[in-house]
Protein backbone atom coordinates (compact mmCIF):
# COMPACT_ATOMS: atom_id res chain seq x y z
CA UNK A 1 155.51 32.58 138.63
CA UNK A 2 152.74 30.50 140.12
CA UNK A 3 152.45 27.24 139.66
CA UNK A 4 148.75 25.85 138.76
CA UNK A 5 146.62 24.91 141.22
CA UNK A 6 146.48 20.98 140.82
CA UNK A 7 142.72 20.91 139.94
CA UNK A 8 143.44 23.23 137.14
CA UNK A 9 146.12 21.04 136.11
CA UNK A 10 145.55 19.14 132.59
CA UNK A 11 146.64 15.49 131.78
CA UNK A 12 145.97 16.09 127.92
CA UNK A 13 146.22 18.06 124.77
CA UNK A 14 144.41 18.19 121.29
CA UNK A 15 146.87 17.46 119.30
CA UNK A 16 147.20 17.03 114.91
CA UNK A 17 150.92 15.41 115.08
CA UNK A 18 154.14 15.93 116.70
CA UNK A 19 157.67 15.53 114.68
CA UNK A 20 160.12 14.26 116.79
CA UNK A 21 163.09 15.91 115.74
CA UNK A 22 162.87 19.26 113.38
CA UNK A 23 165.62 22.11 112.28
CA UNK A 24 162.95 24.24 110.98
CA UNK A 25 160.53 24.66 114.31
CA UNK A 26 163.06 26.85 116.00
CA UNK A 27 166.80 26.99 116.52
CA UNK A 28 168.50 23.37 117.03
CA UNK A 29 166.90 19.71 117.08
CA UNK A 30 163.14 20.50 118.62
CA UNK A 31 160.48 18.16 119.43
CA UNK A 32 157.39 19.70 117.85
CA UNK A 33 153.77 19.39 118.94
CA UNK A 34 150.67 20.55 116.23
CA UNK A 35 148.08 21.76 118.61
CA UNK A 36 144.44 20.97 116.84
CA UNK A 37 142.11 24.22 116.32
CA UNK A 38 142.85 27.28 115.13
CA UNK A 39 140.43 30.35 114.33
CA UNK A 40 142.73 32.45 112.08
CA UNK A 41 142.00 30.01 109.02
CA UNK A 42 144.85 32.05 107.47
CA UNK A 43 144.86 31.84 103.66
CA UNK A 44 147.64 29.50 102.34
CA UNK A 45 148.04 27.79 105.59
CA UNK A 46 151.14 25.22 106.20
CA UNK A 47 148.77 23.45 108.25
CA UNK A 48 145.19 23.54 107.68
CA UNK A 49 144.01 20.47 108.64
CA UNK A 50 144.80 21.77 112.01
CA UNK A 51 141.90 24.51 112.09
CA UNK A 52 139.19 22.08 113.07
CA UNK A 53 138.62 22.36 116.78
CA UNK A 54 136.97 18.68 116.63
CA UNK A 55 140.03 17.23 114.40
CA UNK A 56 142.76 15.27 115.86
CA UNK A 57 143.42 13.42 118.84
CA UNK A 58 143.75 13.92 122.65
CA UNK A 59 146.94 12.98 123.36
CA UNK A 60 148.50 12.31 127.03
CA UNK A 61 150.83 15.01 128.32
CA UNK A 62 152.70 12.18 129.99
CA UNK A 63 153.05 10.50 126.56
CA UNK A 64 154.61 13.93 125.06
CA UNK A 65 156.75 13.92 127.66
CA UNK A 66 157.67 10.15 128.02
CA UNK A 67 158.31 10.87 123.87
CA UNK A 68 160.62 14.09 124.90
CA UNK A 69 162.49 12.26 127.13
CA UNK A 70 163.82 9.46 125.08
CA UNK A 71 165.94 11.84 122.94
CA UNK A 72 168.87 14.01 124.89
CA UNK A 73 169.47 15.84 121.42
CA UNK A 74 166.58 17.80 122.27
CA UNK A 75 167.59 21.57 122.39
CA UNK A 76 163.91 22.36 122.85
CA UNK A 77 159.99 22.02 122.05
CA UNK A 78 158.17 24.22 119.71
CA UNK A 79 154.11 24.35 120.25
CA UNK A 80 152.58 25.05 116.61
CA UNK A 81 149.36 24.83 115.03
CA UNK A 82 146.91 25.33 115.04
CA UNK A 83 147.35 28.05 117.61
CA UNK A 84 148.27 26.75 120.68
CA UNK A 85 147.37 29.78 122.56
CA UNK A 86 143.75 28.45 122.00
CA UNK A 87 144.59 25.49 125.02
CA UNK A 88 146.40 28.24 126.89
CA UNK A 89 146.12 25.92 130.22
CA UNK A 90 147.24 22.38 128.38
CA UNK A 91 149.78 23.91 126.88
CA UNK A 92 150.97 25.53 130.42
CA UNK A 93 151.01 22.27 132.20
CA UNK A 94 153.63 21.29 129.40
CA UNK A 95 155.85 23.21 129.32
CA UNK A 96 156.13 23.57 132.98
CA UNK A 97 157.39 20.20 132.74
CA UNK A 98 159.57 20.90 130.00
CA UNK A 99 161.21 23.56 132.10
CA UNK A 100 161.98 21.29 134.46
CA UNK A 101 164.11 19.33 131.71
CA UNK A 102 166.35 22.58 130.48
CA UNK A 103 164.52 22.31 127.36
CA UNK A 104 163.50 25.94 125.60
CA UNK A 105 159.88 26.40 124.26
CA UNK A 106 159.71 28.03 121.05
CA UNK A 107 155.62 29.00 120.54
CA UNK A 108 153.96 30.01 116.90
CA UNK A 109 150.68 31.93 117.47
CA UNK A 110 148.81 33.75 114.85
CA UNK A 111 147.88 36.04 117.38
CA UNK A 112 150.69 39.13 117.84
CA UNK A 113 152.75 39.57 121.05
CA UNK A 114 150.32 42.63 121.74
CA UNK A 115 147.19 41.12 121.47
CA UNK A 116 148.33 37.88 123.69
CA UNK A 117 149.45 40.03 125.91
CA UNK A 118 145.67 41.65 125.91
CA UNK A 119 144.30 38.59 126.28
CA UNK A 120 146.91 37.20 129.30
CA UNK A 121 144.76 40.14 131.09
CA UNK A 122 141.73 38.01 131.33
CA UNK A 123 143.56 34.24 131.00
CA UNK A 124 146.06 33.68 133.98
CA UNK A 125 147.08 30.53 131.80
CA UNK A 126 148.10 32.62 128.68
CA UNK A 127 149.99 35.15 130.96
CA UNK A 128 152.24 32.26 132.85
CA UNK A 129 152.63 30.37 129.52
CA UNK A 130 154.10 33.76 127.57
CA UNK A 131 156.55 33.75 130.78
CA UNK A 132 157.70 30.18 130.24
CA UNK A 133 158.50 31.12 125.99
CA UNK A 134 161.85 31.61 125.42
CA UNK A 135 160.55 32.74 121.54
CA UNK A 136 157.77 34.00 119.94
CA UNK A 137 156.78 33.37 116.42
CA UNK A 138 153.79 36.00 116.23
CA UNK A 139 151.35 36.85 113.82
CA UNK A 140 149.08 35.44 111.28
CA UNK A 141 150.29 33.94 108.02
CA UNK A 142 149.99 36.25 104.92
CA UNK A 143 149.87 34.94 101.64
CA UNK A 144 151.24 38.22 100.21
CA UNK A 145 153.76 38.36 102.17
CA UNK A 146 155.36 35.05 102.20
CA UNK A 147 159.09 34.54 102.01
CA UNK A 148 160.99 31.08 102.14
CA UNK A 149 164.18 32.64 102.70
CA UNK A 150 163.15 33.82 106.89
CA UNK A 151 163.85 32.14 109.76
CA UNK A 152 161.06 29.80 111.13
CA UNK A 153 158.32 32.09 109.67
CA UNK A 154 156.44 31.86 106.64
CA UNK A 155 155.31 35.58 106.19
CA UNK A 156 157.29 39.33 106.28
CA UNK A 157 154.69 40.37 108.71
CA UNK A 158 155.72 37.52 111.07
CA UNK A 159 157.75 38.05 114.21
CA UNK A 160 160.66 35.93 115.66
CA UNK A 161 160.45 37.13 119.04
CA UNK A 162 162.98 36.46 121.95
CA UNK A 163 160.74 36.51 124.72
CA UNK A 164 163.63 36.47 127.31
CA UNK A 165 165.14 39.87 126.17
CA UNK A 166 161.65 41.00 125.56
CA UNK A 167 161.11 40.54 129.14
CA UNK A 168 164.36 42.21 130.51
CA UNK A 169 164.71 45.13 128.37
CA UNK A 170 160.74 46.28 128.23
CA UNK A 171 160.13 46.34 124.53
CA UNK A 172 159.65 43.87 121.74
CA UNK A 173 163.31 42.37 120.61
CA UNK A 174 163.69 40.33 117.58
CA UNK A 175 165.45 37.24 117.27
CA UNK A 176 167.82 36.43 113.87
């Protein structure tokens, strides 16, 4: 993996909210960041005062990370949305970092595995960033299909991807 060039480096991230400690964002305590902007405007949305590119707040990666550090519970981060894959590069300069602190990055995109990987073509920053996620929450949201009973996703169609077996064996794995 390369590691950005330093003018292509960002210091800050739209952001809705962060929760400092969740047990639904991914498996253990995570520190979870709400990206602002979204384009999939999925129908029942969890979060759609997130789908405003011009809502929320720039917010400091240093702050995130200053935020991160103050709790060593911390099994990892989880980048949800919004769709963080739409501030590919922010959200790569991020979770570099929070590689560097043993944490795992959990990422929820409403965009599937196949078409991010389409897109990492064209977008050095979405290809690095899909090598730093140790899982994968994929797909848009469907109303029809929503089921409160799966883990960390709201909809059948949703996949819980582990991204590190993914990467080893060749194909898609699923996480449970």
């Amino acid at each position: 993996m390369m590691s950005q060039p330093e003018k292509w480096r960002k210091s800050s991230i739209r952001i809705a909210g962060i929760i400092r400690e969740s047990i639904v964002d991914g498996p253990g305590i995570r520190f979870t960041i709400f990206c602002q902007g979204c384009p999939h405007k999925c129908e029942g949305c969890h979060n759609p005062e997130t789908h405003d590119f011009k809502g929320g707040y720039d917010c400091s990666i240093e702050k995130i990370l200053n935020e991160i550090d103050k709790n060593p519970l911390l099994a990892g981060v989880t980048f949800s949305g919004g769709d963080p894959m739409c501030q590919p590069a922010e959200f790569l300069t991020l979770a570099e970092e929070i590689k560097k602190r043993s944490l795992d990055i959990v990422i929820f995109s409403g965009y599937t595995f196949e078409e991010l990987q389409i897109m990492a073509e064209n977008n050095e920053s979405i290809n690095e960033l899909l090598l730093l996620t140790d899982y994968l929450i994929d797909g848009k949201f469907m109303l029809a299909e929503k089921d409160l009973a799966l883990n960390f996703r709201g909809s059948r169609n949703q996949r819980y991807i582990d991204m590190n077996l993914t990467r080893k064996m060749g194909y898609i794995v699923l996480a449970e």
